[in-house]
C-alpha atoms as a PDB file:
ATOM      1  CA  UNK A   1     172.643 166.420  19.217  1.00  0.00           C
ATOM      2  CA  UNK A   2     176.155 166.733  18.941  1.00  0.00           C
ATOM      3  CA  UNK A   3     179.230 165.265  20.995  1.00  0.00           C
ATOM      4  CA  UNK A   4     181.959 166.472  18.418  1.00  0.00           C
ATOM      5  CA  UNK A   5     185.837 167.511  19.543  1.00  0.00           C
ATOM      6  CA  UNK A   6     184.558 170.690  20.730  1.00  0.00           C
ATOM      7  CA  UNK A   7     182.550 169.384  23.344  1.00  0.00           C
ATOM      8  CA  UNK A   8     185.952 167.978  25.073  1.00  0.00           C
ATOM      9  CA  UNK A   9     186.843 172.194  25.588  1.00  0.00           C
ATOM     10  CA  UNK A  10     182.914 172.680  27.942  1.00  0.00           C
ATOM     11  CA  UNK A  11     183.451 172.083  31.670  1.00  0.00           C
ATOM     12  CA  UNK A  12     180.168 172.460  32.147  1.00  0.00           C
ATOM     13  CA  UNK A  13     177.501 175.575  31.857  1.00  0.00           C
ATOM     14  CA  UNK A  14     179.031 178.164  30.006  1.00  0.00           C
ATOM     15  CA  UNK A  15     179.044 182.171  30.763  1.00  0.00           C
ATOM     16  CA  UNK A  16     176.051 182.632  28.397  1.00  0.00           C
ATOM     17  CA  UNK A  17     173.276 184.350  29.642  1.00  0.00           C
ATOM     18  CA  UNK A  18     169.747 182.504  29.221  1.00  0.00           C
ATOM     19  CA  UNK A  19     166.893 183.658  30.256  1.00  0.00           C
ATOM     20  CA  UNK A  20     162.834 182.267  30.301  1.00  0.00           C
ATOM     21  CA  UNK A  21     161.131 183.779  28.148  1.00  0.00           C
ATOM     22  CA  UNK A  22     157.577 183.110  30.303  1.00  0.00           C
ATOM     23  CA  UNK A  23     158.781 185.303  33.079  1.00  0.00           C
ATOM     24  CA  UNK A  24     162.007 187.447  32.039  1.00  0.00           C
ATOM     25  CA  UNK A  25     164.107 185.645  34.704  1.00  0.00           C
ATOM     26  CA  UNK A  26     168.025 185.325  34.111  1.00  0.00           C
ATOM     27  CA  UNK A  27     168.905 181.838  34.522  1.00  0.00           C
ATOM     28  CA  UNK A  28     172.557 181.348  35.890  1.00  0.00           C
ATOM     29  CA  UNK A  29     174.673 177.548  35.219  1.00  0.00           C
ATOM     30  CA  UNK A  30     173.288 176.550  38.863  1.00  0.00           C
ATOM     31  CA  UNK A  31     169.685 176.929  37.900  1.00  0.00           C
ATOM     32  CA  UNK A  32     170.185 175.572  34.635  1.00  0.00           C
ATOM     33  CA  UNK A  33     171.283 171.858  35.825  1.00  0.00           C
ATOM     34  CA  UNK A  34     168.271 172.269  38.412  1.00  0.00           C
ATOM     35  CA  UNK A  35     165.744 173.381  35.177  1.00  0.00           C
ATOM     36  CA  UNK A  36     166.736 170.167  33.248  1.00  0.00           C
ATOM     37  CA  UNK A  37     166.871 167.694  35.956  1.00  0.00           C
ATOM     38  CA  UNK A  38     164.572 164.315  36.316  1.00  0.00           C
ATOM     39  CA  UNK A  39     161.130 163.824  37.848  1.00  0.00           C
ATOM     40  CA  UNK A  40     161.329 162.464  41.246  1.00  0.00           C
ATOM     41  CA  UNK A  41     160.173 158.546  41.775  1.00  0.00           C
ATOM     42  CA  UNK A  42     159.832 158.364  37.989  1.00  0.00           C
ATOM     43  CA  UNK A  43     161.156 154.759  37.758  1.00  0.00           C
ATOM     44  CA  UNK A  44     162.093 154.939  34.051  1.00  0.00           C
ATOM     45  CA  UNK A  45     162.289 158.300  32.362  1.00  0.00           C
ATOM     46  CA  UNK A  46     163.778 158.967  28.760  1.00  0.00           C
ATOM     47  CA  UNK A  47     164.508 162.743  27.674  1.00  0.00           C
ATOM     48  CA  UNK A  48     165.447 163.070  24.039  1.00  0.00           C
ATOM     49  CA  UNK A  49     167.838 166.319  23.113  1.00  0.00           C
ATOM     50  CA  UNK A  50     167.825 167.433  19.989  1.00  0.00           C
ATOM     51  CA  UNK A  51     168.539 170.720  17.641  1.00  0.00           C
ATOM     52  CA  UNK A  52     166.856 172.263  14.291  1.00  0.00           C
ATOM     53  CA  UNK A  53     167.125 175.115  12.289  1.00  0.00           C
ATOM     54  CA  UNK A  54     164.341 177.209  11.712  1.00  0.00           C
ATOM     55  CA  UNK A  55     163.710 175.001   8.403  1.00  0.00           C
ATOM     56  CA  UNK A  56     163.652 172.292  10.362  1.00  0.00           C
ATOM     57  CA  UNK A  57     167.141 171.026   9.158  1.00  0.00           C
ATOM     58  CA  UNK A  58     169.108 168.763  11.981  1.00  0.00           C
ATOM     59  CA  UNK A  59     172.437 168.665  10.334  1.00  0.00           C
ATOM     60  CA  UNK A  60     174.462 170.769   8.167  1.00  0.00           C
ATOM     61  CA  UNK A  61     176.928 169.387   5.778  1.00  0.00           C
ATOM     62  CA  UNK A  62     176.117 165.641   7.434  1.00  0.00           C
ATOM     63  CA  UNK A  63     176.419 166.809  11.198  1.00  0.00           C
ATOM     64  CA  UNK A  64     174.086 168.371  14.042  1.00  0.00           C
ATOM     65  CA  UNK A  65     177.602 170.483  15.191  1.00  0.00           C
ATOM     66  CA  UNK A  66     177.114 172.832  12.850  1.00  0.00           C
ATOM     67  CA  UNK A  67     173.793 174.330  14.263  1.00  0.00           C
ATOM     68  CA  UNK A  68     174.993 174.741  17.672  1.00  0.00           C
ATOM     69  CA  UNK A  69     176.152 177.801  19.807  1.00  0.00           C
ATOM     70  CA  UNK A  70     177.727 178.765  23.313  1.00  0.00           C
ATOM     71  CA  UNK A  71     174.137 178.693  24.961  1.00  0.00           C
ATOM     72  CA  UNK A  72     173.008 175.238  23.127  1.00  0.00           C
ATOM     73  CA  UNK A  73     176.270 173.653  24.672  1.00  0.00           C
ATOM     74  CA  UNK A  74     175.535 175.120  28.259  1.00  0.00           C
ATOM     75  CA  UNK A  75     171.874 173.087  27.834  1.00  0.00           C
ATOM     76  CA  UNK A  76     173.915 170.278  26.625  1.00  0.00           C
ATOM     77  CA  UNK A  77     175.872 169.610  29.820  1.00  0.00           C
ATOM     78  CA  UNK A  78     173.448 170.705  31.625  1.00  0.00           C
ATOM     79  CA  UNK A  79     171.444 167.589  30.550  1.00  0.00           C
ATOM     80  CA  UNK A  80     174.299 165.629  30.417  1.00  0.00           C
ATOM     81  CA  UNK A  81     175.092 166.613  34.049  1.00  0.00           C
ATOM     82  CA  UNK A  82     171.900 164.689  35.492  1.00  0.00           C
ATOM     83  CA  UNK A  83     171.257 161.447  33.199  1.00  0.00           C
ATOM     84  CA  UNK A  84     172.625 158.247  34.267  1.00  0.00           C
ATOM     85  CA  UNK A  85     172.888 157.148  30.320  1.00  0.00           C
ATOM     86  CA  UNK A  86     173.027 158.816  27.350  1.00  0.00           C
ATOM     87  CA  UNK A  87     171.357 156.647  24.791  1.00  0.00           C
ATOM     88  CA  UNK A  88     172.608 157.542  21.299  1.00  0.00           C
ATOM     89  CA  UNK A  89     172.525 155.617  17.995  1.00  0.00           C
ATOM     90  CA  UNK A  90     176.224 154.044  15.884  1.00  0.00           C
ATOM     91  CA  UNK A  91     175.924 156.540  12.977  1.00  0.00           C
ATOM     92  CA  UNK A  92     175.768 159.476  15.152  1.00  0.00           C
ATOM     93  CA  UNK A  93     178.820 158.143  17.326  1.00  0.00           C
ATOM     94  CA  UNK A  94     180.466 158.345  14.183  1.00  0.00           C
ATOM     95  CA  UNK A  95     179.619 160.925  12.234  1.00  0.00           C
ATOM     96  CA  UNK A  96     180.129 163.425  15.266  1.00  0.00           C
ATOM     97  CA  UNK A  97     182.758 161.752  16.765  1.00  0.00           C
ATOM     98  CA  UNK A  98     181.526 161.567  20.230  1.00  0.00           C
ATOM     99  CA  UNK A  99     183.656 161.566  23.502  1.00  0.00           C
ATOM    100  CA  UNK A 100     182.722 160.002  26.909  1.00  0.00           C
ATOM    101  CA  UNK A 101     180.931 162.681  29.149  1.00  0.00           C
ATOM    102  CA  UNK A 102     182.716 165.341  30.815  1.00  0.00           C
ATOM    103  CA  UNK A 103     181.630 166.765  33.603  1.00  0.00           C
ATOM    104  CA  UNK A 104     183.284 169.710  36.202  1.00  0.00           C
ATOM    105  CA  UNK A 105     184.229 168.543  40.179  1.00  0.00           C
ATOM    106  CA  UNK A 106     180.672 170.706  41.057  1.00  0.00           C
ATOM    107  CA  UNK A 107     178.553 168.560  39.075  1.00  0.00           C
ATOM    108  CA  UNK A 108     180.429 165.120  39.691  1.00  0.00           C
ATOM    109  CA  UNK A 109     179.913 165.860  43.830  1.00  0.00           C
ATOM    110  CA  UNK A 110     176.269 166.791  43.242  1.00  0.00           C
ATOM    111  CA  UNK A 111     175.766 163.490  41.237  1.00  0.00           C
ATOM    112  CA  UNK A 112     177.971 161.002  43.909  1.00  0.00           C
ATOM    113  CA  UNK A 113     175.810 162.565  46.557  1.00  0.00           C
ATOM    114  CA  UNK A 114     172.297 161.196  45.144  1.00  0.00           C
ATOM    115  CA  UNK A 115     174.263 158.335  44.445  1.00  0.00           C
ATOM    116  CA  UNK A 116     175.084 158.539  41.136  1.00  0.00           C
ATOM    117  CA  UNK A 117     178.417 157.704  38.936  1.00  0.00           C
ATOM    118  CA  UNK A 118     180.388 160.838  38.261  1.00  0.00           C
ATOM    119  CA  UNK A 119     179.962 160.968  34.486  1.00  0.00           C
ATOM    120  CA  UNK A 120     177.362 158.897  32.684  1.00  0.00           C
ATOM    121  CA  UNK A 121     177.771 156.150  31.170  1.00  0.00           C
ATOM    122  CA  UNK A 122     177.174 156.713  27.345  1.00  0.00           C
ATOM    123  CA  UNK A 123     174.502 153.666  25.397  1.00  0.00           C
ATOM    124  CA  UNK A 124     175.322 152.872  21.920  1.00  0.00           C
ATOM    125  CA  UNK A 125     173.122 151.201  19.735  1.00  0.00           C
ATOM    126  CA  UNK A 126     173.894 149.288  16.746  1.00  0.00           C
ATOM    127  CA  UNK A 127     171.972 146.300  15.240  1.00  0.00           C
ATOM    128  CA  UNK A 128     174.492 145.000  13.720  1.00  0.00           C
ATOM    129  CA  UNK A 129     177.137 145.669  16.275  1.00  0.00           C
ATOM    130  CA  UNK A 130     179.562 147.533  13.432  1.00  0.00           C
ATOM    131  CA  UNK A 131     180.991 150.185  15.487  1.00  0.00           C
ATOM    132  CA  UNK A 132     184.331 152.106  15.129  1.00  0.00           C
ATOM    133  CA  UNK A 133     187.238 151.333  17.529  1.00  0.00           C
ATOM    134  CA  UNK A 134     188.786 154.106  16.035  1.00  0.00           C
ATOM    135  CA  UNK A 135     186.320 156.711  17.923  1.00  0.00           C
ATOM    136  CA  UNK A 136     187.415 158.759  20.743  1.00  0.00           C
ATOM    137  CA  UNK A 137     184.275 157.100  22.768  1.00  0.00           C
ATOM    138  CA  UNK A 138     186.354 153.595  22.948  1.00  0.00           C
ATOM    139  CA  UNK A 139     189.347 155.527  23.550  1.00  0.00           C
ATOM    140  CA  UNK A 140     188.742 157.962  26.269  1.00  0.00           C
ATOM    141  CA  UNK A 141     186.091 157.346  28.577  1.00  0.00           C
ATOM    142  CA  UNK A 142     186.237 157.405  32.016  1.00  0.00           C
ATOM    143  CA  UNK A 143     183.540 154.019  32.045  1.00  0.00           C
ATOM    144  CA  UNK A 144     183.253 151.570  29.482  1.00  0.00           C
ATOM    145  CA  UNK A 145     180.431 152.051  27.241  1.00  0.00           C
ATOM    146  CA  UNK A 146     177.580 150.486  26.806  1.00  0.00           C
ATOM    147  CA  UNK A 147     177.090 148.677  23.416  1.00  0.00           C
ATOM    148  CA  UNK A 148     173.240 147.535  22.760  1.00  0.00           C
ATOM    149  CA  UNK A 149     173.253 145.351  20.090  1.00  0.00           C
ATOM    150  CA  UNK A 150     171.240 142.039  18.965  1.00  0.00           C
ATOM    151  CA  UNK A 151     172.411 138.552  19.377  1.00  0.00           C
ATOM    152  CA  UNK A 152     174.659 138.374  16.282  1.00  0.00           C
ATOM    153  CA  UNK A 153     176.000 141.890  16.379  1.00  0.00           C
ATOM    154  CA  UNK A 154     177.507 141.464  19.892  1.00  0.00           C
ATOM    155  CA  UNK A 155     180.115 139.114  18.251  1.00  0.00           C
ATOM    156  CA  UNK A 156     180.551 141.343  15.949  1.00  0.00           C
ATOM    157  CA  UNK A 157     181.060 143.714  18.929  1.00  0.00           C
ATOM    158  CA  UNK A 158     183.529 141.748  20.611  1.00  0.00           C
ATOM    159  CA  UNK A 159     185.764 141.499  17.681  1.00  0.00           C
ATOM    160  CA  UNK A 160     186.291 145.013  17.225  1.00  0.00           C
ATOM    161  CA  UNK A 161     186.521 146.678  20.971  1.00  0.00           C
ATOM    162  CA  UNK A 162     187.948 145.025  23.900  1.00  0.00           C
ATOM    163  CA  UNK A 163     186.339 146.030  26.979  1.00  0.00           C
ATOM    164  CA  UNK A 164     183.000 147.489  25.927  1.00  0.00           C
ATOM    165  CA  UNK A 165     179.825 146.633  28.057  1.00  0.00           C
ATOM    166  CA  UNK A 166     177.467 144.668  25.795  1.00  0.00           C
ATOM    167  CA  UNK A 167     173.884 144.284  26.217  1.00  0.00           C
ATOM    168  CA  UNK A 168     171.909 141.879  23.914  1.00  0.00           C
ATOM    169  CA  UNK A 169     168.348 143.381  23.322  1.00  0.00           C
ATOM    170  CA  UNK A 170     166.994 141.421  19.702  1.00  0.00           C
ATOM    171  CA  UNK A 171     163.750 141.400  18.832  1.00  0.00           C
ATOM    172  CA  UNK A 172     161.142 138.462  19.079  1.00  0.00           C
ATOM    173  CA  UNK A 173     159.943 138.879  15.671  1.00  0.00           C
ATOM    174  CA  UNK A 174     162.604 140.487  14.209  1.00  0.00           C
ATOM    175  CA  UNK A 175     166.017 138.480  14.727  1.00  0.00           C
ATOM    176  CA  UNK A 176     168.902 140.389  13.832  1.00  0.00           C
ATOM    177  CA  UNK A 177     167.304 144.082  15.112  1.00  0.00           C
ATOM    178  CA  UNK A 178     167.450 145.242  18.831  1.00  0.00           C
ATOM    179  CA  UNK A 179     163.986 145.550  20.608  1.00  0.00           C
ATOM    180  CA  UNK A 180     164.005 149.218  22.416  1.00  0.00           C
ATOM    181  CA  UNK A 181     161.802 148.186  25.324  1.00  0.00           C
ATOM    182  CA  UNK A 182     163.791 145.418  26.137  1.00  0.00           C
ATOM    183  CA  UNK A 183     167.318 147.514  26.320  1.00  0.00           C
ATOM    184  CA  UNK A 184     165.563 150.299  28.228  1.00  0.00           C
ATOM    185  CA  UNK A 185     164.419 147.283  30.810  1.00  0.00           C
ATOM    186  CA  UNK A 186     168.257 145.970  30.816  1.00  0.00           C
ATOM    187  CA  UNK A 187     169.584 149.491  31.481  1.00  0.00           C
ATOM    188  CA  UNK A 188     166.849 150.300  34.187  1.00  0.00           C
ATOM    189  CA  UNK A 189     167.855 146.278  35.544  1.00  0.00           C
ATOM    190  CA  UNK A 190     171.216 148.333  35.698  1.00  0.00           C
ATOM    191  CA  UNK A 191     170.241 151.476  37.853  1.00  0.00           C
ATOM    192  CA  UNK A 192     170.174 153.628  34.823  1.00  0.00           C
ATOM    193  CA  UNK A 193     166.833 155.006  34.924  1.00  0.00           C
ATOM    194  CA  UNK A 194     167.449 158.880  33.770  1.00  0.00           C
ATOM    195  CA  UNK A 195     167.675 158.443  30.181  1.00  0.00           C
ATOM    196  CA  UNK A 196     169.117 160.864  27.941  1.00  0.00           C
ATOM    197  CA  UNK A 197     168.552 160.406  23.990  1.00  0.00           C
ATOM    198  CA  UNK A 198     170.836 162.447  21.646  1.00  0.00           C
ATOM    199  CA  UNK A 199     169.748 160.773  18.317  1.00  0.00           C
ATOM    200  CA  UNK A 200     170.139 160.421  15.734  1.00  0.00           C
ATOM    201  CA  UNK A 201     167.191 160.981  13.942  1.00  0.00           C
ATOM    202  CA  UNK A 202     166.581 157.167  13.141  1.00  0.00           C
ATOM    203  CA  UNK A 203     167.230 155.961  16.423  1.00  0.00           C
ATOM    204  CA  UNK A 204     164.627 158.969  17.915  1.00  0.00           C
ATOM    205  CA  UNK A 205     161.985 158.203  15.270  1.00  0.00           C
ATOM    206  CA  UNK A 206     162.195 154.765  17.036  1.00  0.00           C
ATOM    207  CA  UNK A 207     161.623 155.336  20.001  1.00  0.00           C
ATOM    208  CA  UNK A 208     158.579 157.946  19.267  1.00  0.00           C
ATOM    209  CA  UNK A 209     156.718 155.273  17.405  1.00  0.00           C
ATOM    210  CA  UNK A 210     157.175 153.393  20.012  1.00  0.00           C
ATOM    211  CA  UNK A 211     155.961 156.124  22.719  1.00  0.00           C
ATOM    212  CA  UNK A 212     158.930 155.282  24.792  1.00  0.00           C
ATOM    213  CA  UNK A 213     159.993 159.037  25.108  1.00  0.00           C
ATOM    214  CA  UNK A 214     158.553 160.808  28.118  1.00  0.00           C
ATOM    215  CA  UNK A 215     160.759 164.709  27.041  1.00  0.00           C
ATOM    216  CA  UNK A 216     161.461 166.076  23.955  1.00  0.00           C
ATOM    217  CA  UNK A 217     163.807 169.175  24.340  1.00  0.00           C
ATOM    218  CA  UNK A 218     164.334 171.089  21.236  1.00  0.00           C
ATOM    219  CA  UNK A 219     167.072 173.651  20.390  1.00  0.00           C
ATOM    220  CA  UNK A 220     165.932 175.555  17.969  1.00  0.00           C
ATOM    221  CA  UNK A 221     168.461 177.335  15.982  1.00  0.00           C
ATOM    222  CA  UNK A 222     168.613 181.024  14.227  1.00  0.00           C
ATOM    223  CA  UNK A 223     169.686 179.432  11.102  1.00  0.00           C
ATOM    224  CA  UNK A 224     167.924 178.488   7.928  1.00  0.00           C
ATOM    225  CA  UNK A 225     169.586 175.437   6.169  1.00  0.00           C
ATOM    226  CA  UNK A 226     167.258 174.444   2.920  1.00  0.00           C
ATOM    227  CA  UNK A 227     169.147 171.740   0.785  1.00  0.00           C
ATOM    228  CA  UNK A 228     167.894 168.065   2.164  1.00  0.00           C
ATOM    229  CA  UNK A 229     169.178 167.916   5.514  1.00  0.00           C
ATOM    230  CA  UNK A 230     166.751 165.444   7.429  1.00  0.00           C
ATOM    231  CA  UNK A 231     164.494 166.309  10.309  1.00  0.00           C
ATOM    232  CA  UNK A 232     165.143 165.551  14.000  1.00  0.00           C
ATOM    233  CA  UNK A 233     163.496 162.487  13.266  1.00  0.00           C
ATOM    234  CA  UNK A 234     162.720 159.950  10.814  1.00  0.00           C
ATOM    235  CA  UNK A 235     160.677 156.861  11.086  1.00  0.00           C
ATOM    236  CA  UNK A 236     158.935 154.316   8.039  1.00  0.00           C
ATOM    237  CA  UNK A 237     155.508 155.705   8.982  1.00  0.00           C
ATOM    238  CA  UNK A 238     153.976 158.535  10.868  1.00  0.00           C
ATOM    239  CA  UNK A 239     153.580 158.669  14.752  1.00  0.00           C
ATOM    240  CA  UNK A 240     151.655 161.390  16.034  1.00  0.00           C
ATOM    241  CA  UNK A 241     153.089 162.672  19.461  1.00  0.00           C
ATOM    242  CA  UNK A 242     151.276 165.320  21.287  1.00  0.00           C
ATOM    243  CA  UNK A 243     153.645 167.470  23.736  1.00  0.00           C
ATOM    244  CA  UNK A 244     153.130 170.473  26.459  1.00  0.00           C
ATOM    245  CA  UNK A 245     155.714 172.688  27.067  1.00  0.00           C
ATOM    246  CA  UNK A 246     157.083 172.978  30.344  1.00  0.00           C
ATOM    247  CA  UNK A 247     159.714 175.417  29.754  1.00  0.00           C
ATOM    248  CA  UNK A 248     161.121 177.721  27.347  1.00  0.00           C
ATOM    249  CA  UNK A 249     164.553 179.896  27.159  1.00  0.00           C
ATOM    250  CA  UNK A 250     166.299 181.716  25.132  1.00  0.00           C
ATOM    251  CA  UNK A 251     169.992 183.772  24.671  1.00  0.00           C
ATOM    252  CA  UNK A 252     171.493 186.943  23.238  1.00  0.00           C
ATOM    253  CA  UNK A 253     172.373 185.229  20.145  1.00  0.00           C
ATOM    254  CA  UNK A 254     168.420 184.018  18.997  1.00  0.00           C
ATOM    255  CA  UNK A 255     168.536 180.047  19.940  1.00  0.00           C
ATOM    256  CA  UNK A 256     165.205 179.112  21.754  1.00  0.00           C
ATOM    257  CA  UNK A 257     165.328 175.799  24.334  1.00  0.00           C
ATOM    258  CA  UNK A 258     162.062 174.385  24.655  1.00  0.00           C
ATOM    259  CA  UNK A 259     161.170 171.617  26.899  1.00  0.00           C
ATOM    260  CA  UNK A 260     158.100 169.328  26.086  1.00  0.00           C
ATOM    261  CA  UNK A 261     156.526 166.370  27.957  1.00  0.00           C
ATOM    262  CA  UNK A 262     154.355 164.296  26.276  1.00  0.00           C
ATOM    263  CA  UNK A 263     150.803 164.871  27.077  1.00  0.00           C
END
């Protein structure tokens, strides 16, 4: 899901009219923060975002930003506007260019009153700690983010950004690759217990062969794509996930939101 230099211009839900399909109702940008906020007295809850074509195509010419529309964006802060991290893997922080969160006053009060930071605080995750200084997310955001990274990629780390929050999460078995149940632990040692995933598709195939991801929500887009573009996710070897949908929107211009918990 993209964070590209466009994202900067969204103060938060957009005009665009959504509606659910299931009952005809209009949604307005109030309702849709309330539609895509967290369980209560879930402990530990990760939400994965992520859009397709109707090929099932997640990027176009190399990036997500391509598929997206007004109405996608408006579900995009909408999550944004209730996770305490967005989780989100090096490549994608590149290739899309991401940008701490921004959020409007409205949504920053509504988060300091159930005692949350303002903005969330954005999770990178990189193995071998090669991440680019150069990107506006080391640049410009309001908190430090979050690098997860193994033992010798958070030297790497702290040769390349000054300031960035590291958190060492290697793997047992596997030295040199971050373990994703231990860095969900660290960040839930941190208070950081709504979990927002927006890829990429590596980083999500992870974590679903892993069963750490309680949400999948889908943006499906009126586009076809064909060429090679990957999926939303990509793993070594199949994992099976069965989901229920909990809720399902869509706008004037065709793009469907869907909202699955795993079953």
């Amino acid at each position: 899901m993209a964070d590209n230099d466009g994202e900067q211009a969204i103060p938060g839900s957009t005009g665009t009219q959504l509606t659910q399909l299931t009952t005809g109702a209009s949604v307005d940008p109030g309702q849709l923060v309330d539609l895509y906020d967290y369980p209560d007295d879930a402990g530990l809850y990760l939400r994965a975002n992520m859009i397709g074509s109707l090929d099932g195509a997640a990027t176009v010419t190399g990036s997500s930003g391509g598929l997206g529309g007004d109405g996608d964006r408006a579900v995009f802060a909408a999550m944004r506007a209730n996770a305490d991290v967005i989780l989100v893997g090096a490549g994608t922080v590149r290739t899309e260019r991401y940008h701490g969160a921004h959020l409007p006053v409205s949504q920053r009060q509504r988060r300091q009153a159930r005692g949350q930071s303002e903005v969330p605080v954005i999770a990178v995750v990189t193995a071998s700690g090669a991440i680019d200084p150069s990107t506006p997310l080391f640049n410009e955001s309001e908190i430090a983010p979050i690098v997860v990274t193994s033992a010798s990629g958070a030297a790497n780390v702290a040769s390349r950004v000054s300031g960035a929050q590291v958190v060492v999460a290697e793997h047992h078995l596997r030295a040199g690759q971050v373990d994703l149940p231990t860095a969900l632990a660290e960040l839930r040692g941190r208070g950081l217990t709504r979990v927002l995933c927006e890829g990429g598709p590596a980083l999500l195939g992870t974590l679903l062969s892993a069963r750490l991801v309680d949400e999948l929500c889908l943006t499906i887009a009126p586009t076809t794509v064909a060429g090679g573009a990957i999926r939303i996710a990509s793993s070594p070897a199949e994992a099976l996930t069965s989901w229920r949908r909990v809720l399902l929107l869509g706008d004037a211009d065709g793009y469907l939101f869907a909202r699955h918990v795993r079953t």
